[in-house]
N, C-alpha and C. Protein backbone atom coordinates (compact mmCIF):
# COMPACT_ATOMS: atom_id res chain seq x y z
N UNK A 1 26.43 27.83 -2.74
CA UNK A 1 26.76 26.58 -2.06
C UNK A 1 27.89 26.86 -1.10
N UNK A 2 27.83 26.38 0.17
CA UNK A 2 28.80 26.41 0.96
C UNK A 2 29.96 25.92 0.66
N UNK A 3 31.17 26.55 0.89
CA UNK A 3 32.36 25.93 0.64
C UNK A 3 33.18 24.75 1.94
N UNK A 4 33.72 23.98 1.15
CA UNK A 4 34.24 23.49 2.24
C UNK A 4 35.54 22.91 1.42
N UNK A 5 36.77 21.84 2.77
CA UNK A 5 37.41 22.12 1.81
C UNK A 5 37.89 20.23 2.45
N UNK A 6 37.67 19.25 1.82
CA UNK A 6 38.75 17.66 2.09
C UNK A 6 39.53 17.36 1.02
N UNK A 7 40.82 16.90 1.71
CA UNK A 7 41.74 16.10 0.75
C UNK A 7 40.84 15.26 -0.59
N UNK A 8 41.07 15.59 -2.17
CA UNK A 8 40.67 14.34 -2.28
C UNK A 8 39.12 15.13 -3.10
N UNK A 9 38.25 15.97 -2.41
CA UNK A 9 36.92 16.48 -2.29
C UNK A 9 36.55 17.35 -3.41
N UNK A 10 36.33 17.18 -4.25
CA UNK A 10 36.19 18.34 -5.05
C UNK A 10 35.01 18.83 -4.80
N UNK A 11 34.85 20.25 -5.80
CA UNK A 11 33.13 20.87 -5.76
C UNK A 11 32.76 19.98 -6.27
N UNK A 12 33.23 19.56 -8.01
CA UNK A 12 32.26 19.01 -8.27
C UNK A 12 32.16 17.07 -7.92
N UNK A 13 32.90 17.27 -6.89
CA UNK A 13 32.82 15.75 -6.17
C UNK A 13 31.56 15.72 -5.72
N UNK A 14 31.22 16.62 -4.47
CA UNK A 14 30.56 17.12 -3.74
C UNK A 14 28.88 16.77 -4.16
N UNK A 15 29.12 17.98 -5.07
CA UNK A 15 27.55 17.51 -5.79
C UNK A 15 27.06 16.68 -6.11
N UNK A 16 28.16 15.93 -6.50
CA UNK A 16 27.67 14.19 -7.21
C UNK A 16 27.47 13.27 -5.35
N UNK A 17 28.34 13.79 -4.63
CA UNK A 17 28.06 12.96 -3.48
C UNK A 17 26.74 13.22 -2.76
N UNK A 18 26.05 14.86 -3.21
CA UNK A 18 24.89 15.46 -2.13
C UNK A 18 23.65 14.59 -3.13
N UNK A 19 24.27 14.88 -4.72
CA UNK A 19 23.18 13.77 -5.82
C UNK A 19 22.84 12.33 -5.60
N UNK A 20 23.85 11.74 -5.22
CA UNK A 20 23.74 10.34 -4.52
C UNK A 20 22.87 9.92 -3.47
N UNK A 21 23.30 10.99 -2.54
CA UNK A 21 22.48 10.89 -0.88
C UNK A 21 21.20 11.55 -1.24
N UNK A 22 20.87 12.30 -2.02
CA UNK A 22 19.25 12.33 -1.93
C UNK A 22 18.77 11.24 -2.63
N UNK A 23 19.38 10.47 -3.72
CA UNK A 23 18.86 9.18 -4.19
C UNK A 23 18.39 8.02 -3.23
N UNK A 24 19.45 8.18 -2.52
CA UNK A 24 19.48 7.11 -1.70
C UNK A 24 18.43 7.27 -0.68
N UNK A 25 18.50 8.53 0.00
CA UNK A 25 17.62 9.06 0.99
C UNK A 25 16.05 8.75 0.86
N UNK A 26 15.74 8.85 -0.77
CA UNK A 26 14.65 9.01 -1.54
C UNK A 26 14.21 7.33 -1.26
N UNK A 27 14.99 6.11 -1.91
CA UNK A 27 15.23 5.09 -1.72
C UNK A 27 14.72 4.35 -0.54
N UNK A 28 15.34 5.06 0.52
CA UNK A 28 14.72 4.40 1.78
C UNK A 28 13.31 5.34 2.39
N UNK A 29 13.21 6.35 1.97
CA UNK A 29 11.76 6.87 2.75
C UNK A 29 10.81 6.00 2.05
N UNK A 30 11.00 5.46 -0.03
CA UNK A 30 10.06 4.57 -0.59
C UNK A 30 9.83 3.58 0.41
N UNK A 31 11.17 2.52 0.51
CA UNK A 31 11.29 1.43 1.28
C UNK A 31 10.48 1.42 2.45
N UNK A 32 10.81 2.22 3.62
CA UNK A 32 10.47 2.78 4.53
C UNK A 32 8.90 3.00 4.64
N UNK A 33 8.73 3.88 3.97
CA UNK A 33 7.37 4.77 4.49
C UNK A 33 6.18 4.38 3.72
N UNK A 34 7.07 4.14 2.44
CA UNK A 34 5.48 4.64 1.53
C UNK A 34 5.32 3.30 1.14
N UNK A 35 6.14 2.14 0.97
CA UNK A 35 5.67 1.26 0.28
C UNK A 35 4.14 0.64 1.50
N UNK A 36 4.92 0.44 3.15
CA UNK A 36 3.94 0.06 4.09
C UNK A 36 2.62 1.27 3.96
N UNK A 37 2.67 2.66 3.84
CA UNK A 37 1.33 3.33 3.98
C UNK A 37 0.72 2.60 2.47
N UNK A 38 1.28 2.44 1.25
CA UNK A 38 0.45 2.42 0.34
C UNK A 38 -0.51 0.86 0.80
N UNK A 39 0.18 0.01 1.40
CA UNK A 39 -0.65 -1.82 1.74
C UNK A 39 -1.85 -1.00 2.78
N UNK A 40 -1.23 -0.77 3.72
CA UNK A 40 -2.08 0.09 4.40
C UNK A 40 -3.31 0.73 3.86
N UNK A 41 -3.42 1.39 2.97
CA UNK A 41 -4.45 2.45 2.68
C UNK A 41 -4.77 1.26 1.91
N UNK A 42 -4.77 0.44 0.73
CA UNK A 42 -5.17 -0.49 0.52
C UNK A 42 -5.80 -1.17 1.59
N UNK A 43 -5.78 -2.10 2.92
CA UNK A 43 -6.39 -2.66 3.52
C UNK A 43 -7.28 -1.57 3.98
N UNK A 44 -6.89 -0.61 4.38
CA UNK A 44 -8.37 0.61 4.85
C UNK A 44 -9.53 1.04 3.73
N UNK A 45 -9.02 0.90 2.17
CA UNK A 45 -9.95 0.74 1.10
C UNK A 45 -10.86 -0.96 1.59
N UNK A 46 -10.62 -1.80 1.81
CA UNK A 46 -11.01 -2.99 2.49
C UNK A 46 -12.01 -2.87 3.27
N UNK A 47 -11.46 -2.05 4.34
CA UNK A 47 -12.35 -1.47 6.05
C UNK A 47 -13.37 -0.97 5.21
N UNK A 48 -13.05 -0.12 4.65
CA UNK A 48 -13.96 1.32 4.06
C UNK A 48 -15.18 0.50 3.79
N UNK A 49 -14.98 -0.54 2.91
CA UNK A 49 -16.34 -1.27 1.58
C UNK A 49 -17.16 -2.02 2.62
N UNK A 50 -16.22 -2.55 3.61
CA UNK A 50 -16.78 -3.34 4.69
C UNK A 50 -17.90 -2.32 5.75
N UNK A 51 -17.36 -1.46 6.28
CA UNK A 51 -18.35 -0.34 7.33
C UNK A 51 -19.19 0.09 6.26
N UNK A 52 -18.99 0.52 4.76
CA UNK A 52 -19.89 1.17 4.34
C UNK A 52 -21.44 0.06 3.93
N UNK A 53 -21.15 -0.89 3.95
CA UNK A 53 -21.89 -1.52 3.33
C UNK A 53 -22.56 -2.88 4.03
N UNK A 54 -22.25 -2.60 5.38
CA UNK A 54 -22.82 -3.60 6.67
C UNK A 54 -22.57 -2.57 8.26
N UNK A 55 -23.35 -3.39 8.85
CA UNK A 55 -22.73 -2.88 10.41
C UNK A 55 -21.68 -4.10 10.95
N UNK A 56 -21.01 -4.52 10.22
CA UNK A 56 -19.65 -4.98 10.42
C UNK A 56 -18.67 -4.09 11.06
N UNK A 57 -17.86 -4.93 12.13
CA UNK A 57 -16.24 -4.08 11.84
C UNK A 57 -15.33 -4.43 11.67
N UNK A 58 -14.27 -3.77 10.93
CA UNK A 58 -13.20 -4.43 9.89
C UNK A 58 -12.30 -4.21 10.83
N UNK A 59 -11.48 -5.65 10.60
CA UNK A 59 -9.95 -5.11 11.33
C UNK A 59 -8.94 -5.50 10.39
N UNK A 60 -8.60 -3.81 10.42
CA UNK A 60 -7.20 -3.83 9.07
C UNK A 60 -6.01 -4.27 9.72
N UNK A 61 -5.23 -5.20 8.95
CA UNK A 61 -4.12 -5.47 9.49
C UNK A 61 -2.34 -5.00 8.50
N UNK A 62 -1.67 -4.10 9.73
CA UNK A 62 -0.40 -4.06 8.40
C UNK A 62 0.78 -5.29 9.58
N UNK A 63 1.20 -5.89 8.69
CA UNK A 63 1.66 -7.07 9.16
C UNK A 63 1.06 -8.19 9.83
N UNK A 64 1.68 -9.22 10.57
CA UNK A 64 1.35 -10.92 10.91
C UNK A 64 -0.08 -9.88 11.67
N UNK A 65 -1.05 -10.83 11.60
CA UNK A 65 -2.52 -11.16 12.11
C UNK A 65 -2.95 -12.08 13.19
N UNK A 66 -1.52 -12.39 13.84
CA UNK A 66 -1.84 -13.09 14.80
C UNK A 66 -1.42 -12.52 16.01
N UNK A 67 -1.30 -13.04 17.36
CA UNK A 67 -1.59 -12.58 19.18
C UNK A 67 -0.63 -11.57 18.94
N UNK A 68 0.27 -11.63 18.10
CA UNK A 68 1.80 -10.65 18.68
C UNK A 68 1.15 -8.93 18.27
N UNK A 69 0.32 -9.17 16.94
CA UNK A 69 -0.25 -7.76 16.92
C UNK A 69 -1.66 -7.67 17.06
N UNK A 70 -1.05 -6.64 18.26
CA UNK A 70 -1.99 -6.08 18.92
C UNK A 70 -2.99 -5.31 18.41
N UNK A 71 -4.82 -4.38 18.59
CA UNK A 71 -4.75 -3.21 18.47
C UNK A 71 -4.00 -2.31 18.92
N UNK A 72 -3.43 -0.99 17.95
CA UNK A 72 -3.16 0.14 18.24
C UNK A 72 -3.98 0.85 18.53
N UNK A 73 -4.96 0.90 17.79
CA UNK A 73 -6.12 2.15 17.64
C UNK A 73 -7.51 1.58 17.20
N UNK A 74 -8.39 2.39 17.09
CA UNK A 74 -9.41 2.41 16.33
C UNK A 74 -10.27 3.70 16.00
N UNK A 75 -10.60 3.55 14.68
CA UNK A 75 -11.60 4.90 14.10
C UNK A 75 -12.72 4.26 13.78
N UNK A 76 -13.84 4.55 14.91
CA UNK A 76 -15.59 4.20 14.65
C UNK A 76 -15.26 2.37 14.72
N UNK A 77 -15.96 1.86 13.60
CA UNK A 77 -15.43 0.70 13.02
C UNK A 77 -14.65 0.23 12.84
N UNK A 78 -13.81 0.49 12.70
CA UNK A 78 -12.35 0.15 12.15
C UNK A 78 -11.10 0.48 13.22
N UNK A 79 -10.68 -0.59 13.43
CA UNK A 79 -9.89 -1.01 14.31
C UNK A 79 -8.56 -1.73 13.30
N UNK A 80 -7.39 -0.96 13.79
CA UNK A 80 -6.13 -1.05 13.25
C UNK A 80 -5.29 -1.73 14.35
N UNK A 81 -4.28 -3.25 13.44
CA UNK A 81 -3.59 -3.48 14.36
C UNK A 81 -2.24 -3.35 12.77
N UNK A 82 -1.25 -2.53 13.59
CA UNK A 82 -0.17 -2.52 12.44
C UNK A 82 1.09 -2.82 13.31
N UNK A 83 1.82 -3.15 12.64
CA UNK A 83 3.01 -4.01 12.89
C UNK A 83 3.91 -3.36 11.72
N UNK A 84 4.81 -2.68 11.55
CA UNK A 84 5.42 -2.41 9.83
C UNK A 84 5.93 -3.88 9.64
N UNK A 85 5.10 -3.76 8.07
CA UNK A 85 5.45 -4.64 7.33
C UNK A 85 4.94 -4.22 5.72
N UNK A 86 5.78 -5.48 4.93
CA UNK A 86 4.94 -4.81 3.30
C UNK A 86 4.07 -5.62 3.32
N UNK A 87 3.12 -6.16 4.07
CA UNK A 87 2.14 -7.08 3.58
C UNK A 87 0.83 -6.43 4.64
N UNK A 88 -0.38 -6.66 4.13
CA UNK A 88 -1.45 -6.36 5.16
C UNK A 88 -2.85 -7.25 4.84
N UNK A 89 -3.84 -7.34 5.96
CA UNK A 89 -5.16 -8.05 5.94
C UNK A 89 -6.30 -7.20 6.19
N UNK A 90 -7.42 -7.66 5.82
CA UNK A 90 -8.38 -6.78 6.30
C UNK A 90 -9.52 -8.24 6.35
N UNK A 91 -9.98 -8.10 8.02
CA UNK A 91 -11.21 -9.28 8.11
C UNK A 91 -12.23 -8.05 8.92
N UNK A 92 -13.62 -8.99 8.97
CA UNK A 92 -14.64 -8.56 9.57
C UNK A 92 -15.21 -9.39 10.40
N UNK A 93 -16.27 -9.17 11.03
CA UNK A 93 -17.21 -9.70 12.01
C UNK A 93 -18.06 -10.77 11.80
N UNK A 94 -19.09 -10.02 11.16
CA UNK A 94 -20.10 -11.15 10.50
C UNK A 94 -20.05 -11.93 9.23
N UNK A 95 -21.12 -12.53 9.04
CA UNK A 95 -20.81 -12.90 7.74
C UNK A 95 -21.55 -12.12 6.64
N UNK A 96 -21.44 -11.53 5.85
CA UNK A 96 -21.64 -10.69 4.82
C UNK A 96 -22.13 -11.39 3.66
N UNK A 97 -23.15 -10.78 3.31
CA UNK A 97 -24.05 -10.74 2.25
C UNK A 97 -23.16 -11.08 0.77
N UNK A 98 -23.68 -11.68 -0.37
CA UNK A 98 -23.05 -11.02 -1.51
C UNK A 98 -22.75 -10.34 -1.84
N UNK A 99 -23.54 -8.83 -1.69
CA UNK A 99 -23.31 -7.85 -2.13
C UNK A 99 -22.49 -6.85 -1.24
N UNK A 100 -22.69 -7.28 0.27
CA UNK A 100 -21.58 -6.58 0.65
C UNK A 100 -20.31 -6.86 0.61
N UNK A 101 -19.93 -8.36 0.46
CA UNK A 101 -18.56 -9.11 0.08
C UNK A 101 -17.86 -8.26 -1.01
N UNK A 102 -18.86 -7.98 -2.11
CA UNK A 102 -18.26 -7.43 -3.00
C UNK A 102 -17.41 -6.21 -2.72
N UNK A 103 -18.77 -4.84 -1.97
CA UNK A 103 -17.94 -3.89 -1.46
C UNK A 103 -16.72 -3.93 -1.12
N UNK A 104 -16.67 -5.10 0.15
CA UNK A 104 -15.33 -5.46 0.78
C UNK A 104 -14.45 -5.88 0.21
N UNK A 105 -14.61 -6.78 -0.92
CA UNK A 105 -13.16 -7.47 -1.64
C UNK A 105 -12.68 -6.24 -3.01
N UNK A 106 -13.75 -5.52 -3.00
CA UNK A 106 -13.62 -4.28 -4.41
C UNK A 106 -12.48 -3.32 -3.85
N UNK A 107 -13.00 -2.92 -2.35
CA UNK A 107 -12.41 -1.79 -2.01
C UNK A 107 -11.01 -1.59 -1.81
N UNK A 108 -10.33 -2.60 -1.35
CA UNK A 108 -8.82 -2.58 -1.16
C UNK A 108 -8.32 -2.08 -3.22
N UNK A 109 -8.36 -2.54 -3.85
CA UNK A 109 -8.12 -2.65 -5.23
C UNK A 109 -8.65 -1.24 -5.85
N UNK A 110 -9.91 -0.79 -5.14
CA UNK A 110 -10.11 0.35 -5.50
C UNK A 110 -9.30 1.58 -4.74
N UNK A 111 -8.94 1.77 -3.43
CA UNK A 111 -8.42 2.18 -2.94
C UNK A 111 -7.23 2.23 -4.09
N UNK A 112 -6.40 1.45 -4.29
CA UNK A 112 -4.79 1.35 -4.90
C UNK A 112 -5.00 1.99 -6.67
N UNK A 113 -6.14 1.69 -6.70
CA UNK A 113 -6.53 2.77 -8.04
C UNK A 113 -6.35 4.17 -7.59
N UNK A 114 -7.40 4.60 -7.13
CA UNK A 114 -7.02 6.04 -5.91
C UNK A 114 -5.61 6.51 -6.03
N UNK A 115 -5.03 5.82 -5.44
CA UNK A 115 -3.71 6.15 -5.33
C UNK A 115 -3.16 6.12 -6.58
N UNK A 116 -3.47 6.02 -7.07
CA UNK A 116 -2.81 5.86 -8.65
C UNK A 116 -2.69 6.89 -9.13
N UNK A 117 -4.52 7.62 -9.24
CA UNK A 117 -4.94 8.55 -10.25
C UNK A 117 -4.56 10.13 -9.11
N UNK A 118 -4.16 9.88 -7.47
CA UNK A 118 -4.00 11.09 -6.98
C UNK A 118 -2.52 10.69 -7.18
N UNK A 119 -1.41 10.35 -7.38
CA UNK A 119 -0.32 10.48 -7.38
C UNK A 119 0.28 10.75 -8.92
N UNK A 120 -0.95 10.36 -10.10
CA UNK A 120 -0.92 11.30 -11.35
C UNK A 120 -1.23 12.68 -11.58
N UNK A 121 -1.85 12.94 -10.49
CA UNK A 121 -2.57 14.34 -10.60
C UNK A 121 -1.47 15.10 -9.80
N UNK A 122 -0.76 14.90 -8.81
CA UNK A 122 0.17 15.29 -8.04
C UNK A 122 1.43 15.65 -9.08
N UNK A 123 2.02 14.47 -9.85
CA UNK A 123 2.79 14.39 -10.48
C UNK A 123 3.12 15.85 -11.19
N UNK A 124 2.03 16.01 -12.12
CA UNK A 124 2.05 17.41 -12.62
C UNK A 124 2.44 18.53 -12.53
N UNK A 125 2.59 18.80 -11.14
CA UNK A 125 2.64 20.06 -10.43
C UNK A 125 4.49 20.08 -9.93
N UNK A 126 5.41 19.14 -10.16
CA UNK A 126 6.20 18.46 -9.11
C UNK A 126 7.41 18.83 -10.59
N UNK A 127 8.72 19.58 -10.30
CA UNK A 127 9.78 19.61 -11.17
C UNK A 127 9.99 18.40 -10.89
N UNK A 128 11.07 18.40 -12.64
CA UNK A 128 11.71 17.17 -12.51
C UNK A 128 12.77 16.98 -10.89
N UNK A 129 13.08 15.99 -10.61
CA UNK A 129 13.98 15.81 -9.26
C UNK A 129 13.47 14.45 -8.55
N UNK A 130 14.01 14.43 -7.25
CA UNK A 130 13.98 13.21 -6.41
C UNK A 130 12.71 13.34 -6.22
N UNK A 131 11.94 14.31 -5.98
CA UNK A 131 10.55 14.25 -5.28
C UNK A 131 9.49 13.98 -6.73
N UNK A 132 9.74 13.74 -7.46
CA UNK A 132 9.07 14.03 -9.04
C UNK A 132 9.17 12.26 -8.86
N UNK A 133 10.40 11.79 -9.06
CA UNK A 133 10.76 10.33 -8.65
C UNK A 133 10.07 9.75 -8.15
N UNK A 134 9.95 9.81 -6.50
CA UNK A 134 9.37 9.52 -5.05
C UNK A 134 8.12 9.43 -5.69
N UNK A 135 7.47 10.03 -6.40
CA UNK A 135 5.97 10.44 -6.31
C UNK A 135 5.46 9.22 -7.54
N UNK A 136 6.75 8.98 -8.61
CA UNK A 136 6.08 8.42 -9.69
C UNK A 136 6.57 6.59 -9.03
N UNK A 137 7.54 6.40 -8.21
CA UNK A 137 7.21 5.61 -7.48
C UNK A 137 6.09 4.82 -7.06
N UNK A 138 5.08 5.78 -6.64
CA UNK A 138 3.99 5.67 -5.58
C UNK A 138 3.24 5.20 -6.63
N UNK A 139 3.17 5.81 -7.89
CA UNK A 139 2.65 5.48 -8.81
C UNK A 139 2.40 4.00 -9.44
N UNK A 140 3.47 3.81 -9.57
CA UNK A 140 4.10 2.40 -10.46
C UNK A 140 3.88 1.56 -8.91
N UNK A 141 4.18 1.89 -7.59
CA UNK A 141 3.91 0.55 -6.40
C UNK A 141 2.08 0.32 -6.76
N UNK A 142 1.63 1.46 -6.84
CA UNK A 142 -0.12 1.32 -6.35
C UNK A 142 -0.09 0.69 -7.55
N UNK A 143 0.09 1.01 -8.77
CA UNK A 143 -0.30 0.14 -9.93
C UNK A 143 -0.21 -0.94 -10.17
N UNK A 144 1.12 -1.02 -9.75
CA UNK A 144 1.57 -2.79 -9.42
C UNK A 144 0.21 -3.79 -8.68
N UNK A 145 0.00 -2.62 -7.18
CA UNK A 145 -1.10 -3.59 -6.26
C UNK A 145 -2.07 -3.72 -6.62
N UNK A 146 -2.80 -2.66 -7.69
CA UNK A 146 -4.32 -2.53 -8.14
C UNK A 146 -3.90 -3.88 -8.88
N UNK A 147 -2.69 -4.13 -9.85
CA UNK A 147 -3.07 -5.50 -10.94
C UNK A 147 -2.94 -6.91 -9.90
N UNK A 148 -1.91 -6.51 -9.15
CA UNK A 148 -1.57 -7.84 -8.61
C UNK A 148 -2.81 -8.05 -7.52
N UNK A 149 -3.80 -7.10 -7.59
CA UNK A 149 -4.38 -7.49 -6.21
C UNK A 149 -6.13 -7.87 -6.97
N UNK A 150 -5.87 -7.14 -8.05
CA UNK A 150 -7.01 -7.50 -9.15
C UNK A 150 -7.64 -8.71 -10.25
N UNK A 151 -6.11 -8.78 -10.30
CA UNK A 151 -6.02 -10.08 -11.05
C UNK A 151 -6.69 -11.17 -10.58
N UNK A 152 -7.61 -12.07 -11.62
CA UNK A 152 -7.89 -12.97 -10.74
C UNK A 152 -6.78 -14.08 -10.64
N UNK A 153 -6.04 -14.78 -9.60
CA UNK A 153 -4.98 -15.51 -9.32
C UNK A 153 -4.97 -15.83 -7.55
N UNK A 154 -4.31 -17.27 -7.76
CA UNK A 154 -3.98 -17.70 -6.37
C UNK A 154 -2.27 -17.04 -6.43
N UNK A 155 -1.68 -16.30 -5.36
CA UNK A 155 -0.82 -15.85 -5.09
C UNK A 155 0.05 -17.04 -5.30
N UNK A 156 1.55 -16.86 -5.74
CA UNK A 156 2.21 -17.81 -5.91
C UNK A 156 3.33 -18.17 -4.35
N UNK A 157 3.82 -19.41 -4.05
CA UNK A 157 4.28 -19.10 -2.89
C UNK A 157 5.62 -18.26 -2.36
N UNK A 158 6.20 -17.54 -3.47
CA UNK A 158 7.04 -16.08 -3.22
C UNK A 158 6.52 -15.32 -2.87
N UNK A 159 5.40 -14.89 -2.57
CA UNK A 159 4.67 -13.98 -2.15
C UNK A 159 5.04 -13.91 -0.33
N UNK A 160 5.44 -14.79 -0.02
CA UNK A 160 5.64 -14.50 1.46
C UNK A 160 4.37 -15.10 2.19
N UNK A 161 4.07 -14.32 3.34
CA UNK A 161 2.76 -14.66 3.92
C UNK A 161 1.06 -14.91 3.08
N UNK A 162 0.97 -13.94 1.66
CA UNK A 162 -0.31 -14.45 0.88
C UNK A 162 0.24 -15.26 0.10
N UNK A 163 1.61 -16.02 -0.07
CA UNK A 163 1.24 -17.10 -0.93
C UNK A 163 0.58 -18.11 -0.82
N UNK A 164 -0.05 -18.59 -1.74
CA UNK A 164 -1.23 -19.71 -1.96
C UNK A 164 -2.77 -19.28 -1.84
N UNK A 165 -2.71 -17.91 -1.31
CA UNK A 165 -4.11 -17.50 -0.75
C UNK A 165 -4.73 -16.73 -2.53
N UNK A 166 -5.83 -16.46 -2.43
CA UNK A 166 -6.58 -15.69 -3.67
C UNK A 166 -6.59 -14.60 -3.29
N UNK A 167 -6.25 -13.60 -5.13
CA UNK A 167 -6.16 -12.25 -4.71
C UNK A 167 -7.59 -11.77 -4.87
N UNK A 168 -7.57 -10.49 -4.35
CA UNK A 168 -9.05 -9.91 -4.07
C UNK A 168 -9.78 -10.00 -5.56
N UNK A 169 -9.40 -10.19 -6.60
CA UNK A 169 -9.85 -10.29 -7.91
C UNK A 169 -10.39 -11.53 -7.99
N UNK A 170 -9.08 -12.85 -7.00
CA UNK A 170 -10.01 -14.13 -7.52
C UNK A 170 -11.37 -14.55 -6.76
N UNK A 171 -11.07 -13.89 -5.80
CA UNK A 171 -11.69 -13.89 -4.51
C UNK A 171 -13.68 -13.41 -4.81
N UNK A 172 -13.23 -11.76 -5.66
CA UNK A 172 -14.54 -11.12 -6.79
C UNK A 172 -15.29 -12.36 -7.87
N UNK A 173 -14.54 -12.75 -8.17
CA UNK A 173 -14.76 -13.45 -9.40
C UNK A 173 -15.52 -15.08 -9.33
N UNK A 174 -15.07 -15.79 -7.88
CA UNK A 174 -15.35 -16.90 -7.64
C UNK A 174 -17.19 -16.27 -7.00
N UNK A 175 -17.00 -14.97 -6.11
CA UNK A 175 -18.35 -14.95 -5.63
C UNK A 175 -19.17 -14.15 -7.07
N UNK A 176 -18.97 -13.77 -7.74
CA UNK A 176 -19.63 -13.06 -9.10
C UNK A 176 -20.10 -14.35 -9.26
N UNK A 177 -19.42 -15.63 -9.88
CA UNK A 177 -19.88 -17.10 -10.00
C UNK A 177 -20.70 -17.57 -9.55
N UNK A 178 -21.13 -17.69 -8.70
CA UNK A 178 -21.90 -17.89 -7.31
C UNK A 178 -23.48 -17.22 -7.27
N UNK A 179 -24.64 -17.91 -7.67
CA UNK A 179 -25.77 -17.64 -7.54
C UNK A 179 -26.40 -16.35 -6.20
């Protein structure tokens, strides 16, 4: 370890201060990066059920869904308008079949499973440390979204922008009902 030398600074100050800042560091790339890719790949599990299972095209949304966001991009079908945010949408074109509804309302939820079982399998390989952390993070967020997004329930209005709306579970469950 490099030496250095402040009033005040010890070595073993030091370490506890470099231990801190990767916590923290760790903290905001979650905040930051991964909590918006994980909504994200969730609404593209969405896209996915939707293109695979109509000639629909899905437009995934990460943040507000209205004029201010724009498309960025698009892949084939699927047309992305993202905005960072922790919240996201995924709509389509036509109107869809039963059975492709299903695809579409399955896939976001399945997607966040995905993420579940590759960020367990990852886990494994990963010493204990910040990145062992980071990873079981990813874990416990996707798990969170597979229940909260599975569940059948009307979002409560803390939820921000989906409160009051049905989660993709109630959403499954009302068309399962449905002749």
């Amino acid at each position: 370890m490099n030496k250095f030398w402040l009033p005040g600074f010890s070595q073993r100050r030091f370490v506890e201060w470099k231990e801190e800042s990767e916590i923290i560091l760790s903290f905001l790339l979650f905040y930051i990066f991964i909590i918006p890719l994980s909504i994200l790949l969730h609404e593209i599990g969405h896209g996915i059920g939707v293109v695979s299972s109509s000639r629909s095209h899905a437009r995934i949304y990460l943040g507000n869904w209205g004029e201010k966001n724009r498309q960025n991009f698009r892949i084939g079908r699927l047309h992305f308008y993202i905005h960072w945010s922790y919240f996201g949408y995924c709509s389509w074109d036509h109107n869809l079949n039963k059975q492709q509804k299903i695809c579409a309302l399955a896939g976001g939820p399945l997607m966040s499973l995905l993420l579940v079982c590759i960020s367990l399998i990852m886990v494994q390989d990963v010493p204990q440390g910040n990145l062992r952390s980071v990873i079981n993070g990813i874990t416990i967020f996707n798990l969170a979204n597979f229940l909260f997004t599975g569940i059948p329930m009307n979002y409560p209005r803390w939820f921000g922008p989906l409160g009051g709306h049905p989660s993709d579970g109630l959403q499954l469950l009302r068309l399962l009902k449905m002749k």
